[in-house]
Protein backbone atom coordinates (compact mmCIF):
# COMPACT_ATOMS: atom_id res chain seq x y z
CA UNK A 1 10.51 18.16 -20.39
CA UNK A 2 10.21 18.50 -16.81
CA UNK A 3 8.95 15.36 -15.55
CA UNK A 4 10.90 12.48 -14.46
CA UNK A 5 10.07 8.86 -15.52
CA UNK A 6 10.97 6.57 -12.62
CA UNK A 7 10.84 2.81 -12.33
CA UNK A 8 8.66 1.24 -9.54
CA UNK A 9 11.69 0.21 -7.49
CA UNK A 10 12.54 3.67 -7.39
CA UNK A 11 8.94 4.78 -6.18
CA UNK A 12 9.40 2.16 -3.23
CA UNK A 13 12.35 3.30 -2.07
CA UNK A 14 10.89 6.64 -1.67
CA UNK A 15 8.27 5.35 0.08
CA UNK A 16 10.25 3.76 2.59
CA UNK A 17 12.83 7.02 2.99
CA UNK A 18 9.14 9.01 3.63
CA UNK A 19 8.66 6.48 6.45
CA UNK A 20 11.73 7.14 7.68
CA UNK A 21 12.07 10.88 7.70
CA UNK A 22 8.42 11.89 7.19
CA UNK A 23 6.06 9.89 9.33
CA UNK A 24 9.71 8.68 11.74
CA UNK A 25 8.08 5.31 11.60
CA UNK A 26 11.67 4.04 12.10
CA UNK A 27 14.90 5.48 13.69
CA UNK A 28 18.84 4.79 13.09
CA UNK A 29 19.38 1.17 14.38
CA UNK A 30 15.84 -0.26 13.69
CA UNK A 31 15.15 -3.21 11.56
CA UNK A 32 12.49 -3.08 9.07
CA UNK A 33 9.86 -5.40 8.63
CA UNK A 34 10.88 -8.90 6.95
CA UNK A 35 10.41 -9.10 3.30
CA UNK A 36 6.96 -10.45 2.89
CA UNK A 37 5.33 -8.37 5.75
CA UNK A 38 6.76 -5.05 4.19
CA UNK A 39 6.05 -5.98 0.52
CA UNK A 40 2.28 -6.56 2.00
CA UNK A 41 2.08 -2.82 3.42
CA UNK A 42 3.52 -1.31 0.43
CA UNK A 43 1.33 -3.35 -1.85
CA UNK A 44 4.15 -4.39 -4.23
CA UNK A 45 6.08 -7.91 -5.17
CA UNK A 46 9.21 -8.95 -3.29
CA UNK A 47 10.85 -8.57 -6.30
CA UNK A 48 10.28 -4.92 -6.49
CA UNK A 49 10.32 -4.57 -2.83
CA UNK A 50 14.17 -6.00 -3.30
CA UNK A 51 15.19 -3.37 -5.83
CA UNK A 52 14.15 -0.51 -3.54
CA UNK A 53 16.17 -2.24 -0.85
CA UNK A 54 19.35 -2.18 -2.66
CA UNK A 55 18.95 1.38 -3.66
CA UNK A 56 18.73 2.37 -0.21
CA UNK A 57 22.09 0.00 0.76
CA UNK A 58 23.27 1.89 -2.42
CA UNK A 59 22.46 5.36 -0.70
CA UNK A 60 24.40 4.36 2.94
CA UNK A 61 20.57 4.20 4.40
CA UNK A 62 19.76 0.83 5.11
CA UNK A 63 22.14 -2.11 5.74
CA UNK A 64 21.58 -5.92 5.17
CA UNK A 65 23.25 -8.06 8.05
CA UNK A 66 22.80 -12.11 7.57
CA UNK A 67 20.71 -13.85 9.36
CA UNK A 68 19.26 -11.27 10.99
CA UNK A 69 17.20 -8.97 8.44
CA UNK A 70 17.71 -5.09 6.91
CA UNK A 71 18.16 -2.15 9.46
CA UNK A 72 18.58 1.50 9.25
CA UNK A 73 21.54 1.98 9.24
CA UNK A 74 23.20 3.71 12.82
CA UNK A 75 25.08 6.40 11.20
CA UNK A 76 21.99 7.51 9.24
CA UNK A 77 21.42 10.91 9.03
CA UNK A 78 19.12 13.00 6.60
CA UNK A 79 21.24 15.06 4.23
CA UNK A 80 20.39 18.94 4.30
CA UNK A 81 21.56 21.87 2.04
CA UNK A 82 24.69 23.11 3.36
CA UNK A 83 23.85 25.91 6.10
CA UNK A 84 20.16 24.83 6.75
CA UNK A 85 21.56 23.04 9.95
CA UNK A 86 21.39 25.91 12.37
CA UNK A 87 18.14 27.52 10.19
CA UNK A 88 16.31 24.08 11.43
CA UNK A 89 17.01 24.15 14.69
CA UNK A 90 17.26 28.12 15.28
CA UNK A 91 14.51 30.41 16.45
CA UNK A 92 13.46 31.76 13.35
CA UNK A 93 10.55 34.78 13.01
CA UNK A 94 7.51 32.57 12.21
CA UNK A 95 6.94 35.50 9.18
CA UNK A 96 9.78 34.45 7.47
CA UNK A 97 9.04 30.44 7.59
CA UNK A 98 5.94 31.41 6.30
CA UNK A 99 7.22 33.91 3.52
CA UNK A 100 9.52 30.91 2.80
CA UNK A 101 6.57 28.63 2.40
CA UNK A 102 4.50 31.03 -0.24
CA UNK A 103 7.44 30.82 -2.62
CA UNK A 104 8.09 27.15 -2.16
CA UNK A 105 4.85 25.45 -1.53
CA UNK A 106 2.70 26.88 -4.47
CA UNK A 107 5.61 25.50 -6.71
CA UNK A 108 6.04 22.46 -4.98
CA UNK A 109 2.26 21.20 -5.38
CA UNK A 110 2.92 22.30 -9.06
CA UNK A 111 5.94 19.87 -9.49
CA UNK A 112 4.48 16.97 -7.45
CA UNK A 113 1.39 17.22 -9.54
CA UNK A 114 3.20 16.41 -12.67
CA UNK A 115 5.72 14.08 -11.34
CA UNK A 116 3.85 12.07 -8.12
CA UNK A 117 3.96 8.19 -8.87
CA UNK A 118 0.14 6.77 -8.14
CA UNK A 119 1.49 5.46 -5.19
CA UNK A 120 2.51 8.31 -3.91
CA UNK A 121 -0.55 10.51 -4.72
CA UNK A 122 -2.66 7.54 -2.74
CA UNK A 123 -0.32 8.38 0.02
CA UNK A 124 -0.71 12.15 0.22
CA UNK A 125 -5.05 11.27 0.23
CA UNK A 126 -4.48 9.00 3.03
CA UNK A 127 -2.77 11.15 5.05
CA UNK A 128 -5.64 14.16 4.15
CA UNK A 129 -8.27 11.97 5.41
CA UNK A 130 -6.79 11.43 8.72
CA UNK A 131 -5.95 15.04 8.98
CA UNK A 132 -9.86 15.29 8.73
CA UNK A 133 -10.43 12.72 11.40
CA UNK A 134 -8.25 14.57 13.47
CA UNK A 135 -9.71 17.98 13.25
CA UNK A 136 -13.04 17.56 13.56
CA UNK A 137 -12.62 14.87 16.97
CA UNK A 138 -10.27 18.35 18.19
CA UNK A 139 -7.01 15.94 18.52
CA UNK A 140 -3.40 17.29 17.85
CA UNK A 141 -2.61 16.90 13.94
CA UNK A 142 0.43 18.71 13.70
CA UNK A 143 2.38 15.62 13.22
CA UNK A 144 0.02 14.79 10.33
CA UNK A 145 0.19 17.85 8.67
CA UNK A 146 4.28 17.83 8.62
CA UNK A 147 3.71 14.49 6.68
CA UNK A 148 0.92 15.74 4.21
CA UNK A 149 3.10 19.05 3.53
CA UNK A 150 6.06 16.79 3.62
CA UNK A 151 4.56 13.93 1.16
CA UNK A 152 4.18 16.14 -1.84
CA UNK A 153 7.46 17.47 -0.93
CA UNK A 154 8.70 14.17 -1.68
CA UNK A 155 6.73 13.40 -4.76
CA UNK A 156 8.38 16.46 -6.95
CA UNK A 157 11.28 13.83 -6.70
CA UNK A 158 13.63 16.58 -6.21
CA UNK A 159 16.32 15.95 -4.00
CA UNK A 160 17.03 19.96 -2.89
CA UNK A 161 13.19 20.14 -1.70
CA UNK A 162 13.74 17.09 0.29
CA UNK A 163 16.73 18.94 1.87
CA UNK A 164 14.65 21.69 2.98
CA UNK A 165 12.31 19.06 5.04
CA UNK A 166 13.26 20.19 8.36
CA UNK A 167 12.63 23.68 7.46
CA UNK A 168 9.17 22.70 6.80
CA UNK A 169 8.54 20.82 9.32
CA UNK A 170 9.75 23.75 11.89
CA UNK A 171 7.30 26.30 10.21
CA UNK A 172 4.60 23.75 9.93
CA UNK A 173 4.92 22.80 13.89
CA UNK A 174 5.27 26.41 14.90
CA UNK A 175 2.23 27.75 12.96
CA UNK A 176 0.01 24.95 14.28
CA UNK A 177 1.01 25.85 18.03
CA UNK A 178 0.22 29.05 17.09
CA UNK A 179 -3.33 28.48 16.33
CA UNK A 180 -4.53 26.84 19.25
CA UNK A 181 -6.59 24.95 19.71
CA UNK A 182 -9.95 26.94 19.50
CA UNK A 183 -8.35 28.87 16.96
CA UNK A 184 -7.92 26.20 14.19
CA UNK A 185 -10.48 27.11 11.34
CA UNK A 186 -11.30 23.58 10.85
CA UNK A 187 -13.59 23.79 7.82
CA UNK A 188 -11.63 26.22 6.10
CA UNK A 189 -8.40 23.62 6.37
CA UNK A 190 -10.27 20.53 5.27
CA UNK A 191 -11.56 22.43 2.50
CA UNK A 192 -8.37 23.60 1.17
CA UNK A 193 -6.59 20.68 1.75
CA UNK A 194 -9.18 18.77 -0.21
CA UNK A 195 -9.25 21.29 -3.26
CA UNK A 196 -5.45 20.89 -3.23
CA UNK A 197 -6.25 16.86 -3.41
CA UNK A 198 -8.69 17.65 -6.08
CA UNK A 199 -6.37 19.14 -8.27
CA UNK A 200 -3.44 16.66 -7.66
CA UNK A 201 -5.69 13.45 -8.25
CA UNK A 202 -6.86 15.16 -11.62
CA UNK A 203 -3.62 16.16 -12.63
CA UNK A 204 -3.98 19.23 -12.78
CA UNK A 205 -0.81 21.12 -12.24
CA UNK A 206 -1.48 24.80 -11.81
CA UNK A 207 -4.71 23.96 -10.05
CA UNK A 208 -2.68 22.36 -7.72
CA UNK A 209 -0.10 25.45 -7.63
CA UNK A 210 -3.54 27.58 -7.00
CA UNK A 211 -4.73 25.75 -4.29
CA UNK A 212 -1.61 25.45 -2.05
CA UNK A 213 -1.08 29.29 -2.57
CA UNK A 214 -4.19 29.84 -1.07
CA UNK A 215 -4.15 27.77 1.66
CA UNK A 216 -0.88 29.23 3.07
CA UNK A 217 -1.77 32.60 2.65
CA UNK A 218 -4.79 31.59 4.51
CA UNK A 219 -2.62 30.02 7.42
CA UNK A 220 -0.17 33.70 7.00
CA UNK A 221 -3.85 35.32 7.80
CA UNK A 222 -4.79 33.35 10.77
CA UNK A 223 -1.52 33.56 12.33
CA UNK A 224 -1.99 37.22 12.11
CA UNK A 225 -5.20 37.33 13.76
CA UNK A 226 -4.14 34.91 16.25
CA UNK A 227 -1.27 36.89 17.30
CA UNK A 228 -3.05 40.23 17.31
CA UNK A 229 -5.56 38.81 19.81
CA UNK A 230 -2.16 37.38 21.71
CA UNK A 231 -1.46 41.22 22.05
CA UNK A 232 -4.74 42.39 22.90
CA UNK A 233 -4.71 39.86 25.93
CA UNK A 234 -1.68 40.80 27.12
């Protein structure tokens, strides 16, 4: 059995690490909403919302000091796979982050499929809907589509895949600046993006697996053609 039953506390606590290392809604040394306002966004009790809280004191990310609230913690740091440091933050050939995302992604969908919490799949629509908004008004989505690629990422609940955010998030950046602008085929990624929804909300696992596979051998297709007209400029 491959999926993993997880409590609701557990879902929440996700939630709030995505905020913190997806969508970098808050930084090392912030303080989080109080209680009531955060249970409101995340739409659960304060009960719950408490649980999730200690898990994260529990994992050295957040810190409780009294009288004055919970805060990320300053020493925070997200946790990568031994050796991934430099990969991050080096200038790696955008072929191989791409090669690297056709035997992740495809799998990943797969996983997050099965495993994603309601919560979370709710999330990952959200976010696809304001990629939309973004594309067709022309505006910068790269940020976006780190957290959409990013979001399932999280929801296969694995903690290696989380590891390898960074990673993502380089080859996701890179390809989009790549594109540019007047390059972006903006039907063809709302359309993919919304099959791969499609198959997540149904549940349907190797639909999901399908989709993804498609739409980043898609993006390995336009970065081709967007480089070779690079060349043919130069």
């Amino acid at each position: 059995m491959m999926g993993k039953n997880k409590r609701l506390s557990d879902d929440v606590a996700e939630t709030i690490m995505s905020m913190i290392k997806v969508e970098k809604k808050y930084n090392p040394g912030d303080k989080l909403p109080n209680e009531l306002q955060l249970s409101e966004e995340l739409g659960v009790s304060r009960i719950t919302l408490r649980e999730a809280i200690r898990i994260l004191v529990a994992r050295n990310v957040l810190e409780i000091k009294r009288g004055k609230g919970t805060f990320i913690r300053e020493d925070y740091t997200p946790k990568m796979v031994a050796g991934l440091e430099d990969t991050a933050s080096a200038k790696v050939d955008i072929d191989d982050l791409y090669e690297m995302r056709l035997i992740f992604e495809p799998e990943i969908a797969y996983y997050a499929t099965i495993r994603a919490s309601d919560r979370e799949l709710e999330r990952i629509f959200a976010i696809g809907k304001e990629i939309e908004e973004l594309l067709l008004k022309g505006i910068d989505y790269t940020h976006k589509e780190m957290m959409f690629h990013c979001s399932i990422a999280n929801a296969t609940h694995n903690e290696f895949i989380n590891q390898l955010e960074p990673v993502l998030h380089q080859s996701i950046e890179k390809g989009v600046y790549l594109y540019e602008t007047e390059h972006i085929p903006v039907e063809q990624v709302i359309s993919e993006h919304r099959m791969i929804m499609e198959f997540m909300k149904n549940r349907n696992a190797e639909g999901a697996r399908s989709a993804m596979r498609v739409h980043i051998m898609h993006a390995i297709d336009q970065l081709e053609i967007n480089k070779n007209q690079g060349n043919n400029k130069a």
